[in-house]
Structures are given as C-alpha cells and as structure tokens.
N, C-alpha and C. Protein backbone atom coordinates (compact mmCIF):
# COMPACT_ATOMS: atom_id res chain seq x y z
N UNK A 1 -35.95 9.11 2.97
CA UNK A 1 -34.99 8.68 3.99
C UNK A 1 -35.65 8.77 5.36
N UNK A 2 -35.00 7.61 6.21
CA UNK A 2 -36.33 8.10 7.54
C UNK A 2 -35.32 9.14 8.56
N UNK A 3 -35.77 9.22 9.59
CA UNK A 3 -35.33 10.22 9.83
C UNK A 3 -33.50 9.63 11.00
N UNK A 4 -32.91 10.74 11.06
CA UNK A 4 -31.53 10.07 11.99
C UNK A 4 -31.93 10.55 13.28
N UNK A 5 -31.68 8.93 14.41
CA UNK A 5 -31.39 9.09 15.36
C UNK A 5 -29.49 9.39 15.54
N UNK A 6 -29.63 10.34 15.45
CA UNK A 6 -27.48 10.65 15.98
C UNK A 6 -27.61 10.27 17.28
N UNK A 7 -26.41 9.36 17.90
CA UNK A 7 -25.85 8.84 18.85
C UNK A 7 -24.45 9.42 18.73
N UNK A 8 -23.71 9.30 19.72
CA UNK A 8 -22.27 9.24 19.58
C UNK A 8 -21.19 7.96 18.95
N UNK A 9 -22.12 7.13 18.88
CA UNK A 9 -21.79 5.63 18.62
C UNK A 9 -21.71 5.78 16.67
N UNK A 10 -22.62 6.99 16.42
CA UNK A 10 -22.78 7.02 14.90
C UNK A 10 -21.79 7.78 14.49
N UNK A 11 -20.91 7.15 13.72
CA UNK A 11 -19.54 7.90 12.81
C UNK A 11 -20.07 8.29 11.40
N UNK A 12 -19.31 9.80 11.12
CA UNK A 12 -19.55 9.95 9.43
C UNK A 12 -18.64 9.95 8.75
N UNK A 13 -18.69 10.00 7.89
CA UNK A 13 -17.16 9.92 6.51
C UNK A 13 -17.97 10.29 5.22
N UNK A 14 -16.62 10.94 4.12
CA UNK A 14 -17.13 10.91 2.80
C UNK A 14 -17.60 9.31 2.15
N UNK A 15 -18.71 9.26 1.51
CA UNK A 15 -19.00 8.86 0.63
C UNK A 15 -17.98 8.50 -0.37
N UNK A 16 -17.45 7.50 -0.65
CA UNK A 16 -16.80 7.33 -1.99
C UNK A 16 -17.86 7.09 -3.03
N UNK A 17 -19.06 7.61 -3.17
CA UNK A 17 -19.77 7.84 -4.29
C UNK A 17 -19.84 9.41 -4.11
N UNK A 18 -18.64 10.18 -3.68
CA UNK A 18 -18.97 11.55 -3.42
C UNK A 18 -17.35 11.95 -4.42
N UNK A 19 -17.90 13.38 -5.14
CA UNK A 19 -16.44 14.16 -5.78
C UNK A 19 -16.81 15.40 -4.62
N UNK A 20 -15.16 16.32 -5.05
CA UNK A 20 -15.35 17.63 -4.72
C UNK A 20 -14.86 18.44 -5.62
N UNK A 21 -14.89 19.69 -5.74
CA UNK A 21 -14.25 20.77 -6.46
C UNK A 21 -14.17 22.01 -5.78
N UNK A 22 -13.06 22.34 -6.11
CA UNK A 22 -13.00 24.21 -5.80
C UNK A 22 -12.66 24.86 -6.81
N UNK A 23 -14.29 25.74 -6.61
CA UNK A 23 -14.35 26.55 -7.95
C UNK A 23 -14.64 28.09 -7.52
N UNK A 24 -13.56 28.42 -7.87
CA UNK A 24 -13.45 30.29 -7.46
C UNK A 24 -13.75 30.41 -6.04
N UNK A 25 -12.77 29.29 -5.25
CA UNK A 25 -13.01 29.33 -4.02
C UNK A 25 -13.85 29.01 -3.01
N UNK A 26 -15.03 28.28 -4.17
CA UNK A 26 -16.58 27.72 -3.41
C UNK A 26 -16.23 26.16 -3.75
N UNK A 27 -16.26 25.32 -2.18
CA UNK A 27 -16.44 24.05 -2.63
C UNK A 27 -17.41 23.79 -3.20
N UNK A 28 -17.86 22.44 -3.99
CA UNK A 28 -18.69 22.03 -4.59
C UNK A 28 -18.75 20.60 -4.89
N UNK A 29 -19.46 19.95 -4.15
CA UNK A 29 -19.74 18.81 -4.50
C UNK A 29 -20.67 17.90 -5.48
N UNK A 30 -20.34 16.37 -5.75
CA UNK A 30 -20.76 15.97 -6.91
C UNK A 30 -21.16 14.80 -6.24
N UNK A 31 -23.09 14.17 -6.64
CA UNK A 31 -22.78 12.30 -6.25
C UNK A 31 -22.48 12.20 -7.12
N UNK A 32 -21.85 11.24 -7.50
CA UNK A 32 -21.90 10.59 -8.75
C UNK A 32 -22.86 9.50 -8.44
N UNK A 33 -23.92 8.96 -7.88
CA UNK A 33 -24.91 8.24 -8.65
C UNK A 33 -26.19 9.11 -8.68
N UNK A 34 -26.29 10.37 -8.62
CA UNK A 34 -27.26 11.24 -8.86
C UNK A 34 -27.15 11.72 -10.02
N UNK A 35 -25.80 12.28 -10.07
CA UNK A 35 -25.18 13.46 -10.77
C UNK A 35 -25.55 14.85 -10.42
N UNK A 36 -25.59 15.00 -9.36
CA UNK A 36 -26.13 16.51 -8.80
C UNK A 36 -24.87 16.85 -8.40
N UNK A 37 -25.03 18.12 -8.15
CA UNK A 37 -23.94 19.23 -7.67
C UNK A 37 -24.55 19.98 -6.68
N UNK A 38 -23.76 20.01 -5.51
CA UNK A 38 -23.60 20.47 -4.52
C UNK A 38 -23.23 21.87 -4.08
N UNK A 39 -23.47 23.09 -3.60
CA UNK A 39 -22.63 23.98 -3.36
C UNK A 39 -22.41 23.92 -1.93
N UNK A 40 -21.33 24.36 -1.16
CA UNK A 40 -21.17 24.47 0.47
C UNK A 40 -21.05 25.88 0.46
N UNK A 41 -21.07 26.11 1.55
CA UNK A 41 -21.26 27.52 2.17
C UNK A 41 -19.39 27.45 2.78
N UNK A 42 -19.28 28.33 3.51
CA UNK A 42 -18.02 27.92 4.31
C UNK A 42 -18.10 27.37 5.39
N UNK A 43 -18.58 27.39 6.49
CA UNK A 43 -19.20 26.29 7.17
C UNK A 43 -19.17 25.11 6.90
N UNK A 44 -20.04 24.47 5.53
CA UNK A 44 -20.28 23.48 5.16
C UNK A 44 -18.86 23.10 4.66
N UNK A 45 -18.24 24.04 4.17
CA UNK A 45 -17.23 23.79 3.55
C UNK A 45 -16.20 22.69 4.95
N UNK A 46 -16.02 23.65 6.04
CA UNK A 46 -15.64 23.31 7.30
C UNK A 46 -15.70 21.77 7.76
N UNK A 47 -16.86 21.77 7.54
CA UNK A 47 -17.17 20.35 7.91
C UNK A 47 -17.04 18.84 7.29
N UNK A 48 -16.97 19.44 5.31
CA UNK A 48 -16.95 18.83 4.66
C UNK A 48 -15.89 18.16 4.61
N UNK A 49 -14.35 19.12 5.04
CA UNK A 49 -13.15 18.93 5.65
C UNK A 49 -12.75 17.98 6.53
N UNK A 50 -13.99 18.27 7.86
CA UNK A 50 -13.23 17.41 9.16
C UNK A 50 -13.93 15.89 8.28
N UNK A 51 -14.30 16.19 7.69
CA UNK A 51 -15.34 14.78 7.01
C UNK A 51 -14.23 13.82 6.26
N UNK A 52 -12.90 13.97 6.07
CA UNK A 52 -12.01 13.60 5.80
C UNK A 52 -11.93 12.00 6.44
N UNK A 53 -12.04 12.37 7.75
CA UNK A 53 -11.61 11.77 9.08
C UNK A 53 -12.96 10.64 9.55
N UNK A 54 -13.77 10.13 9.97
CA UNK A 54 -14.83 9.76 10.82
C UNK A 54 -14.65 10.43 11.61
N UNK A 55 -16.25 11.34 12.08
CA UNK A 55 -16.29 12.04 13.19
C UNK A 55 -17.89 11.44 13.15
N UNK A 56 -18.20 11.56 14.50
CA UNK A 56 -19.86 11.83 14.95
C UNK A 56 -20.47 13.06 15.16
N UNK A 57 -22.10 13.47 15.09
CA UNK A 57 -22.53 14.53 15.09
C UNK A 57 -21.72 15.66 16.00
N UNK A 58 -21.41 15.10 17.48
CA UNK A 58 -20.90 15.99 18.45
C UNK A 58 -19.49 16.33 18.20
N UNK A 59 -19.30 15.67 17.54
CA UNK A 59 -18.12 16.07 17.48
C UNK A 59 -17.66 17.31 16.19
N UNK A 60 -18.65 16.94 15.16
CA UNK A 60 -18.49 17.79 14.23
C UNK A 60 -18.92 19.31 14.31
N UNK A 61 -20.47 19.58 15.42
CA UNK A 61 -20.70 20.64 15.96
C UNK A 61 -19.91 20.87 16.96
N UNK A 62 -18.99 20.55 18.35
CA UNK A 62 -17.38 20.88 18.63
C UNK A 62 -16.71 21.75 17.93
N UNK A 63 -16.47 21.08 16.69
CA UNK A 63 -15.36 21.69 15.93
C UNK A 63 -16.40 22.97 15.46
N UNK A 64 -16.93 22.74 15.13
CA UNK A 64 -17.65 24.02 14.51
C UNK A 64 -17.76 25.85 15.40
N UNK A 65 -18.33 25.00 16.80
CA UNK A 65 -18.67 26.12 17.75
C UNK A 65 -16.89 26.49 18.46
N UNK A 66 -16.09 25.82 18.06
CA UNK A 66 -14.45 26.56 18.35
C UNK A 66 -14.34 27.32 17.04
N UNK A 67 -14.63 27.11 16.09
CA UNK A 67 -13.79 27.81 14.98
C UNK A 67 -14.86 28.75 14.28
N UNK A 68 -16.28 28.88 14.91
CA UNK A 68 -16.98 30.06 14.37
C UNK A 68 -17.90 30.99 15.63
N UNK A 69 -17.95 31.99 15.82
CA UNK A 69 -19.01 32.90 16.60
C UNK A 69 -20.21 32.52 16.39
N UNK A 70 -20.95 32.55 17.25
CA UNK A 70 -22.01 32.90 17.31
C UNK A 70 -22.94 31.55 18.36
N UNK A 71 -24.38 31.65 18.29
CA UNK A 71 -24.70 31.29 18.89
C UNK A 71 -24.93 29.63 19.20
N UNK A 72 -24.61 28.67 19.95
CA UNK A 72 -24.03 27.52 19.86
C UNK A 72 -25.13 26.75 19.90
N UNK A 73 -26.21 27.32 20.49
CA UNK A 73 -27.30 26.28 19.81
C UNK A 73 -27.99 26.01 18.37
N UNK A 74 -27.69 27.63 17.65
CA UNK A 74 -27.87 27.69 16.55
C UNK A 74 -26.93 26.53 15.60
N UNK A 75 -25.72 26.61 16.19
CA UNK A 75 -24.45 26.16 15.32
C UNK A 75 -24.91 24.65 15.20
N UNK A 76 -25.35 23.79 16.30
CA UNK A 76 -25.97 22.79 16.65
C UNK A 76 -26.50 22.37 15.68
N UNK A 77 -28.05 23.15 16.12
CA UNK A 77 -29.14 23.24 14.98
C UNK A 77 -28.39 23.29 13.46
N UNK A 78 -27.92 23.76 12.91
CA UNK A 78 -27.58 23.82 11.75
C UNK A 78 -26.15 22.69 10.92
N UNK A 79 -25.14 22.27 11.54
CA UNK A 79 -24.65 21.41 11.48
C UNK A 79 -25.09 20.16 11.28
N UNK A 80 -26.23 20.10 12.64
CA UNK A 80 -27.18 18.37 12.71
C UNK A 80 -27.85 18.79 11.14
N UNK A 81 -28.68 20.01 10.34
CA UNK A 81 -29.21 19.62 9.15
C UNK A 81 -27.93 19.86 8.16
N UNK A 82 -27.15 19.77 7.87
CA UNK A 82 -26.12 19.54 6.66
C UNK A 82 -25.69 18.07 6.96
N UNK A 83 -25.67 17.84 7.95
CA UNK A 83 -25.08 16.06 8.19
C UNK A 83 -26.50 15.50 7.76
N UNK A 84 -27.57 16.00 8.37
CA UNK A 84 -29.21 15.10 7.73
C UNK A 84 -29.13 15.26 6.13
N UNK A 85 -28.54 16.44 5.28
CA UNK A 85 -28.78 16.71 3.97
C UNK A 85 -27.80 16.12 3.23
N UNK A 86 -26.51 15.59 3.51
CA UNK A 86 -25.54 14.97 3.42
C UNK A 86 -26.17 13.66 3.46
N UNK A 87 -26.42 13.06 4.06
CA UNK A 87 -26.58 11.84 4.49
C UNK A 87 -27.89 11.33 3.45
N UNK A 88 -28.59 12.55 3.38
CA UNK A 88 -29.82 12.20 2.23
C UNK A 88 -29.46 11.87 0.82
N UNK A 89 -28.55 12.90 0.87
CA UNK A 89 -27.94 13.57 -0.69
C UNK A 89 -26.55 11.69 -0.96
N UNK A 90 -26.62 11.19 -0.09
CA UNK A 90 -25.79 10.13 -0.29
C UNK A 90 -24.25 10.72 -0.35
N UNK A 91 -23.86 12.27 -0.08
CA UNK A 91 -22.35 12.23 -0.18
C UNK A 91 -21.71 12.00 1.13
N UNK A 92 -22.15 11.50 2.55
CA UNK A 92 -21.40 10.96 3.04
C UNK A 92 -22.32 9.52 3.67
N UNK A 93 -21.67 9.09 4.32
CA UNK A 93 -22.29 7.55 5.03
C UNK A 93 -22.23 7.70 6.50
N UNK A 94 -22.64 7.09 7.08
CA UNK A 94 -23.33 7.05 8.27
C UNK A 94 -23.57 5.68 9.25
C-alpha cells in the first residue's frame, strides 16, 4: 500500500468488506476478503465506533484526545497508525 497523505478533505468509514464481534468484551474484527481477524485494544475499539459515521484523521484524533489522558501528540501519533493499519488491512475505506 503506498503510503497516506491525510488531508481533512479525506473521510473514513467501515469497510463493508469489514465484520465485528464482541468477544468477552474485546472487539474483534474480521475482512472478509482476507479472512483475518482483528483484535482492538480499547482505543481502537473507540475509534472503530466513531468509524460508524465518516470522520477524517483530525477529527478522529479530537475525539480521542477528549475521551483519553495522556499525551496528545502521542494520541496523534498512534491513532494516524490504526487508521494507516485499517486502511491496509482493507477494514475501512478512505
């Protein structure tokens, strides 16, 4: 995959080649044209959520740095790679 320029202009959403599950409380996702399985963290879980909706990168790290501590460039940093691993993994679009 080459690499993402994120703009604000770039919206994400689930994949409808994407499942989910909650299993003992851990989401878990499925492609179905891989057949791989996914685990989220809660975080990921978080996001996987607002992913309901179209959101863009900034907006999804927003939501993130209101609803968790810590350090906001980190939160950044780490959000932008689950949307890059997402986006690889084909469970959402871009």
């Amino acid at each position: 995959m080459k690499n993402v320029v994120f703009s604000n202009d770039l919206m994400f959403v689930r994949s409808k080649d994407s499942m989910e599950a909650d299993i003992s409380g851990e989401t878990v996702l499925m492609s179905i044209e891989s057949a791989q399985c996914y685990s989220l963290d809660p975080v990921g879980a978080f996001v996987w959520k607002l992913l309901q909706q179209p959101a863009n990168l900034a907006e999804l790290q927003q939501k993130c740095r209101e609803e968790y501590a810590g350090d906001p460039a980190q939160i950044d940093a780490d959000v932008e790679q689950l949307v890059t691993d997402l986006l690889r993994e084909k469970l959402i679009a871009g």
